[in-house]
N, C-alpha and C. Protein backbone atom coordinates (compact mmCIF):
# COMPACT_ATOMS: atom_id res chain seq x y z
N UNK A 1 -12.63 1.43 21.93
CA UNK A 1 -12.27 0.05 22.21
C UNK A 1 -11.69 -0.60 20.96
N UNK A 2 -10.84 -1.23 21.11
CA UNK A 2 -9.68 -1.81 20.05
C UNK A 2 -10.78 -2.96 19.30
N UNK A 3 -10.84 -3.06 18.29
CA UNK A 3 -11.80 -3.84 17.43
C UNK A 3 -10.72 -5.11 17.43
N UNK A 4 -11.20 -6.64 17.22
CA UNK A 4 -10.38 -8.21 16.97
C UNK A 4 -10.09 -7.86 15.26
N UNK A 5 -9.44 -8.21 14.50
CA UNK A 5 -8.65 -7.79 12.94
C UNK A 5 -7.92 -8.25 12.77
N UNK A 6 -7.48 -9.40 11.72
CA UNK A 6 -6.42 -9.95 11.14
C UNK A 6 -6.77 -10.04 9.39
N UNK A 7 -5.63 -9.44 8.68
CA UNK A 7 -5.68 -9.78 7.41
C UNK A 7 -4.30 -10.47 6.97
N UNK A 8 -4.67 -11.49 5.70
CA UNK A 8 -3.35 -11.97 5.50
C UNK A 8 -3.47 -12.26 4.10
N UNK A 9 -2.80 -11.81 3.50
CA UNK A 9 -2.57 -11.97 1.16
C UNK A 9 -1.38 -11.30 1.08
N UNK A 10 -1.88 -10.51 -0.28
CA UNK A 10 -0.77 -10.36 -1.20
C UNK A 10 -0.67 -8.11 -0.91
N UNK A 11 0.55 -8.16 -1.08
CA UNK A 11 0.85 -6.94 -0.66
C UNK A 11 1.81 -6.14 -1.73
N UNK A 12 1.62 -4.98 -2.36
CA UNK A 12 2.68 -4.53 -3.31
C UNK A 12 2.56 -3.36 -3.24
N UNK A 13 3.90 -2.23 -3.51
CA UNK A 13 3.96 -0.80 -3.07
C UNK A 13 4.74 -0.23 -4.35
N UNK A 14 4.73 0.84 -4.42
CA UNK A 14 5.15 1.64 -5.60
C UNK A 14 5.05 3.00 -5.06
N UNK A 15 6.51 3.67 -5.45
CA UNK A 15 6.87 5.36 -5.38
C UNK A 15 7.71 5.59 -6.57
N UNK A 16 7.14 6.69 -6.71
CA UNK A 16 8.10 7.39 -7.92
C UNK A 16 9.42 7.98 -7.97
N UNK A 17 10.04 7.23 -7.41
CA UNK A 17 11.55 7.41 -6.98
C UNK A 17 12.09 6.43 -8.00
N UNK A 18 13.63 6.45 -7.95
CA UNK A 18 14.49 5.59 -8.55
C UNK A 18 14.35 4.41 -7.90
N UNK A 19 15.40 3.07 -8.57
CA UNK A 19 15.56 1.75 -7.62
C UNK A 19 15.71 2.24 -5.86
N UNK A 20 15.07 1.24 -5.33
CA UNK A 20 15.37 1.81 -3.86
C UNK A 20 14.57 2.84 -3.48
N UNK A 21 13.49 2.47 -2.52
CA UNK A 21 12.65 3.83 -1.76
C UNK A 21 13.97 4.75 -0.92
N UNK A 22 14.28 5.71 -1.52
CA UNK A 22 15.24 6.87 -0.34
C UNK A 22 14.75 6.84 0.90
N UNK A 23 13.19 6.90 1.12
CA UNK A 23 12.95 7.19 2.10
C UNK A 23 12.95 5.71 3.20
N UNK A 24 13.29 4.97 2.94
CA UNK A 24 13.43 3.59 3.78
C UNK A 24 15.06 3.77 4.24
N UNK A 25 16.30 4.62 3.61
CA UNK A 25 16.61 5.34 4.15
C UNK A 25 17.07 6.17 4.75
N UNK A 26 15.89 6.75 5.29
CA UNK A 26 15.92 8.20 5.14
C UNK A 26 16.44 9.24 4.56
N UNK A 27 16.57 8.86 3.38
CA UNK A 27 17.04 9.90 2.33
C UNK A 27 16.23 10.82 1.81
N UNK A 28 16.05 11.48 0.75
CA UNK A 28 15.16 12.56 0.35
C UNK A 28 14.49 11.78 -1.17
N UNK A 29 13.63 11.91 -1.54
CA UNK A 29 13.44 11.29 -2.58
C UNK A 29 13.76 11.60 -3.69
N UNK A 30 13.69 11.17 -4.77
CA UNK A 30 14.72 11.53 -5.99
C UNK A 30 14.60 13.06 -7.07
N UNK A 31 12.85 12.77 -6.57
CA UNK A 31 12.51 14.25 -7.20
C UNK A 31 11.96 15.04 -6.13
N UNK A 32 12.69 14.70 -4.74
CA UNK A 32 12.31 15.88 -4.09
C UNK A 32 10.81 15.92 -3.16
N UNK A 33 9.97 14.88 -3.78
CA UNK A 33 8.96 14.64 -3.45
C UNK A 33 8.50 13.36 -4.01
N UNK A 34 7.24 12.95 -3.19
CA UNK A 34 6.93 11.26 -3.69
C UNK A 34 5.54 10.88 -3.67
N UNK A 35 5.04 10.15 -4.99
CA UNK A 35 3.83 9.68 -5.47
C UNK A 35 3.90 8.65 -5.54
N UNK A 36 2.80 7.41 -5.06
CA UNK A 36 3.36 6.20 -5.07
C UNK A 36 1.86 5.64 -4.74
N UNK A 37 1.70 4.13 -4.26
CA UNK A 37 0.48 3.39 -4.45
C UNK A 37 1.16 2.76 -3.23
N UNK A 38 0.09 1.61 -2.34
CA UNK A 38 0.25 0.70 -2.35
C UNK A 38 -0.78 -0.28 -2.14
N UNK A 39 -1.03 -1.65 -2.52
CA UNK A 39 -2.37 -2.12 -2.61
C UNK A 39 -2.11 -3.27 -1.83
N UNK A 40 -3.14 -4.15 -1.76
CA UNK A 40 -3.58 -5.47 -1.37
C UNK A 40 -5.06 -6.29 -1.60
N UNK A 41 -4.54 -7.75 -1.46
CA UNK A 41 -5.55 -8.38 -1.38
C UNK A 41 -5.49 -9.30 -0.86
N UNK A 42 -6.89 -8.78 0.27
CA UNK A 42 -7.28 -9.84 1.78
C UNK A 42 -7.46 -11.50 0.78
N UNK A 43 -6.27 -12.12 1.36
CA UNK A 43 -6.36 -13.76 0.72
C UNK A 43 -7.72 -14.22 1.83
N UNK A 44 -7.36 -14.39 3.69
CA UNK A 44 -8.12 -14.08 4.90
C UNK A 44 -8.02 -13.27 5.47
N UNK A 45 -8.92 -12.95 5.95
CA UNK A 45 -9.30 -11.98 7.12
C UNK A 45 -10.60 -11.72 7.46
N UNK A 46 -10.90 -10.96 8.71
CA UNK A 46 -11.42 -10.07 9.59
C UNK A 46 -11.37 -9.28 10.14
N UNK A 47 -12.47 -8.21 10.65
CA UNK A 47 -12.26 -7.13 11.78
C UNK A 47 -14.08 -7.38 12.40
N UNK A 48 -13.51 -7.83 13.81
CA UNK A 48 -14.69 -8.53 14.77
C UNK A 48 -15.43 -9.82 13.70
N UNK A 49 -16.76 -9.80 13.82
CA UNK A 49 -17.24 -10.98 13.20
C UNK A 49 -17.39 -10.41 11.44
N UNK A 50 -17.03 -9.24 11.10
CA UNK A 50 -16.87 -9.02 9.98
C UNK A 50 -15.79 -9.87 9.16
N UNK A 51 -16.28 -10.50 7.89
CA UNK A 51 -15.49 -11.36 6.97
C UNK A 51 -14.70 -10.06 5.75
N UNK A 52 -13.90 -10.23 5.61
CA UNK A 52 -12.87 -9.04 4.74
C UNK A 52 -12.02 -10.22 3.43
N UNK A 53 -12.55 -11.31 3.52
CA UNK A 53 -11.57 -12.51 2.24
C UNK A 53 -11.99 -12.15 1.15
N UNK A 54 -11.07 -11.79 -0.17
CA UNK A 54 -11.28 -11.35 -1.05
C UNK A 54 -11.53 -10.68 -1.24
N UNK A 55 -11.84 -9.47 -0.62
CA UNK A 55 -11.54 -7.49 -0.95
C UNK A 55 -10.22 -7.51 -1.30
N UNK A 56 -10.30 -6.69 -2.12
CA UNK A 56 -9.09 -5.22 -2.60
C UNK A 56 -8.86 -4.36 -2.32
N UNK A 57 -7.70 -3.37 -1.83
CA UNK A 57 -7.63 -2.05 -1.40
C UNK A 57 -6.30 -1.64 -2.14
N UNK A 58 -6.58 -0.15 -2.26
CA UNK A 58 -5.35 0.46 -3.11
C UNK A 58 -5.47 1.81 -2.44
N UNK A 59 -4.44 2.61 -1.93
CA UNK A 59 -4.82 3.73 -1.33
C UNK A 59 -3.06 4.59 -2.43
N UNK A 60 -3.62 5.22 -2.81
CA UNK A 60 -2.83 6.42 -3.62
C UNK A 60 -2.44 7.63 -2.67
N UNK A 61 -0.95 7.91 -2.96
CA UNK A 61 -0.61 8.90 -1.63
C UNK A 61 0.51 10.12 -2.39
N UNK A 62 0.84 11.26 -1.78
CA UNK A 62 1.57 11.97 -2.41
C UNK A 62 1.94 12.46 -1.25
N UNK A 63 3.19 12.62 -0.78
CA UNK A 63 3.97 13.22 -0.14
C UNK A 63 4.85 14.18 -0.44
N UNK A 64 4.81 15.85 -0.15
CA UNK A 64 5.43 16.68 -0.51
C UNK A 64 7.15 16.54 0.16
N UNK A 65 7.45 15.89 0.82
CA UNK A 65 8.92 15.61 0.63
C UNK A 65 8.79 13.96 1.18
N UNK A 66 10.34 13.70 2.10
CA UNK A 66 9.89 12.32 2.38
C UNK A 66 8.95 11.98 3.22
N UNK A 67 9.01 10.83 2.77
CA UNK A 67 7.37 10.43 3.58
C UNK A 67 7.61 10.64 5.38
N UNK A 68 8.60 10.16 6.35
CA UNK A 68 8.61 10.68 7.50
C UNK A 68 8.82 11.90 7.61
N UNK A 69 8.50 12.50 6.37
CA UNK A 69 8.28 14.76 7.44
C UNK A 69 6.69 14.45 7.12
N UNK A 70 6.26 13.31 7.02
CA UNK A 70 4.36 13.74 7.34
C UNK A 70 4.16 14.61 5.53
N UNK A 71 3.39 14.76 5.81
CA UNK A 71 2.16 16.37 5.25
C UNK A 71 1.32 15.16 3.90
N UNK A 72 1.37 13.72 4.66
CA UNK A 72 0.98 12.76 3.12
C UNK A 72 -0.46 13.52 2.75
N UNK A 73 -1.06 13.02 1.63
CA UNK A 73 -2.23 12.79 1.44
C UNK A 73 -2.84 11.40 0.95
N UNK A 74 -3.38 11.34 1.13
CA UNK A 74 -4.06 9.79 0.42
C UNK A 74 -5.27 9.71 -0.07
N UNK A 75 -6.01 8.73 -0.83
CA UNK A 75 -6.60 8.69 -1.44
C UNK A 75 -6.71 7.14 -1.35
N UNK A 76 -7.86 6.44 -0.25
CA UNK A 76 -8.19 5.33 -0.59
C UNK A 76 -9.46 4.85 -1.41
N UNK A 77 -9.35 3.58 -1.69
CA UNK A 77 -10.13 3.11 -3.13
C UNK A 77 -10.01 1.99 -3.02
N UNK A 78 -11.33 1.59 -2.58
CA UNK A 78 -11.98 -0.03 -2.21
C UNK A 78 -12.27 -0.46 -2.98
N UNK A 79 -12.18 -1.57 -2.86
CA UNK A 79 -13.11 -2.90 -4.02
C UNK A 79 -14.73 -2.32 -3.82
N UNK A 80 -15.26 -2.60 -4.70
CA UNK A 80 -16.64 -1.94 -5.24
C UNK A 80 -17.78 -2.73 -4.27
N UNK A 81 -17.19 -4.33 -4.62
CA UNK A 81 -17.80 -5.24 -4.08
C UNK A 81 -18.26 -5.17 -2.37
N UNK A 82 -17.52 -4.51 -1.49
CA UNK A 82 -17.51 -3.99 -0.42
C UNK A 82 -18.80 -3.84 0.10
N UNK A 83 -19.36 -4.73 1.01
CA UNK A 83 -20.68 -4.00 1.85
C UNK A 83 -20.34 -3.23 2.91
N UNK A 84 -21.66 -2.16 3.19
CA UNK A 84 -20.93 -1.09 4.32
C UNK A 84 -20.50 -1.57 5.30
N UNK A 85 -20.69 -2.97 5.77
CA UNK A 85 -19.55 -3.32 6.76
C UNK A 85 -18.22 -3.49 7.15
N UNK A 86 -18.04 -4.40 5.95
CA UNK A 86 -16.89 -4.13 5.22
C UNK A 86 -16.26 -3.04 5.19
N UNK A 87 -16.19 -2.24 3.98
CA UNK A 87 -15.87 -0.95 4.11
C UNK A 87 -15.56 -0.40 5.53
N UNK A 88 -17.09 -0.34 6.69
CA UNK A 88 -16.32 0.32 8.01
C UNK A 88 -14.72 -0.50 8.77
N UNK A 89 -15.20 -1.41 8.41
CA UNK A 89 -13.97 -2.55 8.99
C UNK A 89 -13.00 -2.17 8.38
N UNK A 90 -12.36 -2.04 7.13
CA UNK A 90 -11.42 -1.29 6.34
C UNK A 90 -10.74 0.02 6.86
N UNK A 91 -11.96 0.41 6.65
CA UNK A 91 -11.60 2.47 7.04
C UNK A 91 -10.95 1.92 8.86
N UNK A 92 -11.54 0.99 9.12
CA UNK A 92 -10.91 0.88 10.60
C UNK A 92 -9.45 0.38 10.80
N UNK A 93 -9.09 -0.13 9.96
CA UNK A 93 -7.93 -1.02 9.62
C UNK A 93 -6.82 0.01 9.39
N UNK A 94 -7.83 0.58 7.86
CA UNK A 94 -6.60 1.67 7.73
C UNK A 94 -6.07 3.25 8.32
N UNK A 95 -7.00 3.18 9.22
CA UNK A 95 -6.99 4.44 10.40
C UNK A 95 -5.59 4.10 11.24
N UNK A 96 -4.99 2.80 11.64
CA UNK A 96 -4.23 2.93 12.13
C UNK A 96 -4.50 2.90 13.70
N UNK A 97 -6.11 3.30 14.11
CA UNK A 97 -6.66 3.83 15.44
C UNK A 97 -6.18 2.11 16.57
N UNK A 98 -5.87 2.03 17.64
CA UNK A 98 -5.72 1.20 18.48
C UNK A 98 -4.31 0.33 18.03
N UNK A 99 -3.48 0.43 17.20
CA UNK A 99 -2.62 -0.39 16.57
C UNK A 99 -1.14 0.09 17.31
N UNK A 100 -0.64 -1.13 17.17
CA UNK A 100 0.70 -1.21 18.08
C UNK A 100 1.62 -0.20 17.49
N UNK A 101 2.39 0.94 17.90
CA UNK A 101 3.53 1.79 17.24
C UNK A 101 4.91 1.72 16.28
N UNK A 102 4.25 1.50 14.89
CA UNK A 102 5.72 1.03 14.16
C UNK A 102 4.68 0.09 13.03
N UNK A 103 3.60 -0.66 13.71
CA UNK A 103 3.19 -1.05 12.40
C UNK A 103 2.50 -0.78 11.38
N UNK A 104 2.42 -1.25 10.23
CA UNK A 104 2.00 -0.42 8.69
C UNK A 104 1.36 0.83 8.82
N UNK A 105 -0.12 0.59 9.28
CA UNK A 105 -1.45 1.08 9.78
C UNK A 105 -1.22 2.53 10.18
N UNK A 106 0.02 2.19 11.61
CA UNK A 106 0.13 3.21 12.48
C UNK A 106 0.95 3.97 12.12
N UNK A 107 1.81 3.83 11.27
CA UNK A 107 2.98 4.78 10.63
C UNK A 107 2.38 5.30 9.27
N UNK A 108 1.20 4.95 9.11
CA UNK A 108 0.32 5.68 7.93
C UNK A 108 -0.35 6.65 8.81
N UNK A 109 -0.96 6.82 9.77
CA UNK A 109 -2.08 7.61 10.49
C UNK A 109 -1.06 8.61 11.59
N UNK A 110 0.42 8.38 11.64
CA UNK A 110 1.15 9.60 11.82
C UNK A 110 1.47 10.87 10.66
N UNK A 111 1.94 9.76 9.33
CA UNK A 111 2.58 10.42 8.37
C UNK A 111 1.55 10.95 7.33
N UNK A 112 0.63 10.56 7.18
CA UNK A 112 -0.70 11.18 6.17
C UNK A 112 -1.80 12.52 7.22
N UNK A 113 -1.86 13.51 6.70
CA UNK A 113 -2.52 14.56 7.11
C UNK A 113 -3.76 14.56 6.49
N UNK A 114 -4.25 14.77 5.12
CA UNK A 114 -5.07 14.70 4.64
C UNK A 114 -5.73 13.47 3.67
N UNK A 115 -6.90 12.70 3.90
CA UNK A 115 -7.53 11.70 3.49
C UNK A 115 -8.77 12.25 2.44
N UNK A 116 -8.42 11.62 1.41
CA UNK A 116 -9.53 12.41 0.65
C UNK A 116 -10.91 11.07 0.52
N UNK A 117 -12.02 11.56 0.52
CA UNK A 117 -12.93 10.92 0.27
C UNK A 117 -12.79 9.34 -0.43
N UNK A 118 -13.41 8.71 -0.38
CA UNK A 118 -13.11 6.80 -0.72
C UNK A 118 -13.54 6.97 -2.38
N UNK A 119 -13.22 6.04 -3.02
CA UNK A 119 -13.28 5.68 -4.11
C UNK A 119 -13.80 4.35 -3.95
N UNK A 120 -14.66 3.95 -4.88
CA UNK A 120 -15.33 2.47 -4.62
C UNK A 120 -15.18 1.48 -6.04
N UNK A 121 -14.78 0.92 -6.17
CA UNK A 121 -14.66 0.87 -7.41
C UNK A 121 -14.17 -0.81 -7.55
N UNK A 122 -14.16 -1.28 -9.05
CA UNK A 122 -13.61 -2.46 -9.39
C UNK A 122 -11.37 -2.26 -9.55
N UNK A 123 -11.27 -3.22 -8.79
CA UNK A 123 -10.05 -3.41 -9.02
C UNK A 123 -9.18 -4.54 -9.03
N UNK A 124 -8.21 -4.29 -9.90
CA UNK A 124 -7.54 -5.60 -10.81
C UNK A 124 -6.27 -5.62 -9.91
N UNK A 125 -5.86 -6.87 -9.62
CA UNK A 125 -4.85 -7.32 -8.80
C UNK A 125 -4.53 -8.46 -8.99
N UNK A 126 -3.47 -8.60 -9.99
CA UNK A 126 -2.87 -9.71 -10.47
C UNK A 126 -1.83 -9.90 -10.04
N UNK A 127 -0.80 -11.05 -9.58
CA UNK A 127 0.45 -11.30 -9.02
C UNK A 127 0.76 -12.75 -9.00
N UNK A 128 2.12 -12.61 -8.95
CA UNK A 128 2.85 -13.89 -9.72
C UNK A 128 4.02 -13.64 -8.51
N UNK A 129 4.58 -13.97 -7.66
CA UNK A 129 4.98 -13.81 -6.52
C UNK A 129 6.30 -14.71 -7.47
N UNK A 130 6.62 -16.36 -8.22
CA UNK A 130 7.76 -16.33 -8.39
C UNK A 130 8.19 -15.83 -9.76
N UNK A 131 7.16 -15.15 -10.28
CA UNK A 131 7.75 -14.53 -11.32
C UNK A 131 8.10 -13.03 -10.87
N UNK A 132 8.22 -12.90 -9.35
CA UNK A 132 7.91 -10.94 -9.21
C UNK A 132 7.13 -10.30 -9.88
N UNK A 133 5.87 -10.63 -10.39
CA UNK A 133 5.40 -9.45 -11.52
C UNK A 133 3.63 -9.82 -10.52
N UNK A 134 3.40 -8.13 -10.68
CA UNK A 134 2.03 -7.91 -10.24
C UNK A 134 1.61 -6.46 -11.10
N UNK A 135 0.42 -6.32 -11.46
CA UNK A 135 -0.38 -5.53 -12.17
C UNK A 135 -1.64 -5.39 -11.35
N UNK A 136 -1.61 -3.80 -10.94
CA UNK A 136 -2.60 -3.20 -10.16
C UNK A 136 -3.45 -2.16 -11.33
N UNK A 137 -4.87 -2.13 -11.20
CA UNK A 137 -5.27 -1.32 -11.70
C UNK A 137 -6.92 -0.84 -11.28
N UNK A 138 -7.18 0.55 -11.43
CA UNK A 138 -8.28 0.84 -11.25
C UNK A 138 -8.67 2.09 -12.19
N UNK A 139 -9.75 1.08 -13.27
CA UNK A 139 -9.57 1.82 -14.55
C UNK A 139 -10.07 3.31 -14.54
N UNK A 140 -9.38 4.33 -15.41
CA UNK A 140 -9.17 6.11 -15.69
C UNK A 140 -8.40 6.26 -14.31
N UNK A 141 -8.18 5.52 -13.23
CA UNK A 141 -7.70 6.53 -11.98
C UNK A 141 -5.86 6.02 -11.40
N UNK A 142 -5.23 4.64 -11.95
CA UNK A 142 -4.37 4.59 -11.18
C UNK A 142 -3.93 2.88 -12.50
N UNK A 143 -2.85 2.85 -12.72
CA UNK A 143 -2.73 1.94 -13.25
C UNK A 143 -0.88 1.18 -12.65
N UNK A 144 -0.79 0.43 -12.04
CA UNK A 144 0.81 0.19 -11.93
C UNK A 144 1.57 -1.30 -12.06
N UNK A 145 2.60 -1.99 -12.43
CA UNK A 145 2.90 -2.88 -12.88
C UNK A 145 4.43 -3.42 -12.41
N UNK A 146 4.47 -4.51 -11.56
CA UNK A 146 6.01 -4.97 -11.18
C UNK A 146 6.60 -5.72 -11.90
N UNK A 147 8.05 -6.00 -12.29
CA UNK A 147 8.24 -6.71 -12.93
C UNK A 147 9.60 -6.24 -12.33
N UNK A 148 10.37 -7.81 -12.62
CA UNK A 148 11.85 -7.98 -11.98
C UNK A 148 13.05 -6.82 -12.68
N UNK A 149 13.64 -6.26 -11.55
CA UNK A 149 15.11 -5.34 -11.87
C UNK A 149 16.19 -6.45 -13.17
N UNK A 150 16.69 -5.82 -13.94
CA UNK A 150 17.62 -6.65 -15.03
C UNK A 150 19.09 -5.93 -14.61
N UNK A 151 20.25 -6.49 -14.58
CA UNK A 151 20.86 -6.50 -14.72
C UNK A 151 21.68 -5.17 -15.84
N UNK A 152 21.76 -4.42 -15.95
CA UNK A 152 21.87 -3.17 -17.51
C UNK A 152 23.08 -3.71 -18.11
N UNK A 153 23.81 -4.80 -18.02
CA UNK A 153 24.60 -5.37 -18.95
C UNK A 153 24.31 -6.79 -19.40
N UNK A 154 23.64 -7.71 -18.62
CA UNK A 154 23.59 -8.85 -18.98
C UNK A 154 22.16 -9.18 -19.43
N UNK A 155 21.52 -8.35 -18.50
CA UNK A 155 19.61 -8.35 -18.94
C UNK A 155 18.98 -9.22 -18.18
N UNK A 156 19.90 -9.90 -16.98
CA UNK A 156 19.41 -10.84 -16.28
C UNK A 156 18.78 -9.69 -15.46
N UNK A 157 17.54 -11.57 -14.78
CA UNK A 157 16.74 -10.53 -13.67
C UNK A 157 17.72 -10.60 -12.24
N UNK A 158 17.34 -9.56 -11.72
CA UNK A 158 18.27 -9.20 -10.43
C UNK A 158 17.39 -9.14 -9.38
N UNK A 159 17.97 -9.85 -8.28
CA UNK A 159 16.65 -9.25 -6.84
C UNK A 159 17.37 -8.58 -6.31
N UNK A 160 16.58 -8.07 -5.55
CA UNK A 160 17.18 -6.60 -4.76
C UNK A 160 16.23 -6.85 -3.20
N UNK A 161 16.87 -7.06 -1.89
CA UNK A 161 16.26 -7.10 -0.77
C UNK A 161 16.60 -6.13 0.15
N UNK A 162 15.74 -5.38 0.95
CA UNK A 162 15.82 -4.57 1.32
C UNK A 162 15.24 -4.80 2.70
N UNK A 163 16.17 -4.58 3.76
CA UNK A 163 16.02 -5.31 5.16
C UNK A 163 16.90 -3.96 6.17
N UNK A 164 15.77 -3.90 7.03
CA UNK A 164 15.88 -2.57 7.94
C UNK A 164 15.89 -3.40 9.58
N UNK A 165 17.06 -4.31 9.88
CA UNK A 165 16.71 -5.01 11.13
C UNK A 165 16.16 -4.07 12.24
N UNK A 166 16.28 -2.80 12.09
CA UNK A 166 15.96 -2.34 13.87
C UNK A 166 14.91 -0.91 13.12
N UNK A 167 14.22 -1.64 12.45
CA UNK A 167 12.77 -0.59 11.74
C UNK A 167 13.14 0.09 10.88
């Protein structure tokens, strides 16, 4: 039975590719294969009468080519703070299980094969939304940092939007 779940914050992703995920698309990635992060933090939310405001999640993934040929692995890693409810509400979230076809959740729980055990831990999630700059970290295991594209002649910052109207 489909669990009630809404989360809503701050969201940031990282692959080890050049400017531009290839695989958004569908290209091959730059080295052939792709390591990458992506995190959040519940500003609100829930799953059923479970409260989820102010958790962290960061799930670490490696994909042996692009990410739609599947074979991901992942590696999620909760905020520490997490009671086991929590946490189940999470693992439920990010299962993807009952979720409409195409969104985040569910295009993770096609394309990831292997889930490795949770990580529990303290994690840093800083973000500056009009400065573009966010700093993720979860100390010895994962450290990553945004900061605006420059220009390579003028040094200005550059945005770059990336819009897939039909998915």
């Amino acid at each position: 039975m489909a669990r009630n779940w809404l989360i809503e914050g701050k969201y940031v992703e990282y692959c080890s590719c050049d400017l531009g995920c290839p695989c958004e698309s569908m290209a091959d990635p730059t080295q052939g294969y792709c390591t990458g992060l992506v995190a959040f933090m519940i500003d609100r939310g829930h799953c059923d009468d479970v409260d989820l405001s102010g958790l962290k999640v960061v799930a670490t993934f490696y994909f042996p080519r692009a990410i739609h040929h599947g074979q991901g692995i992942m590696h999620p890693i909760v905020d520490e703070r997490a009671s086991d409810a929590q946490r189940d509400a999470v693992f439920y979230i990010l299962s993807g299980k009952d979720q409409p076809v195409g969104t985040m959740f569910q295009i993770f729980s096609v394309i990831v094969e292997t889930i490795k055990d949770p990580l529990f831990a303290p994690i840093t999630f800083e973000w500056d939304l009009d400065k573009r700059q966010a700093r993720i970290e979860v100390a010895g295991v994962v450290r990553a940092r945004t900061e605006p594209i420059r220009n390579p002649v003028t040094d200005e910052e550059h945005r770059m939007l990336t819009v897939l109207p039909n998915g």
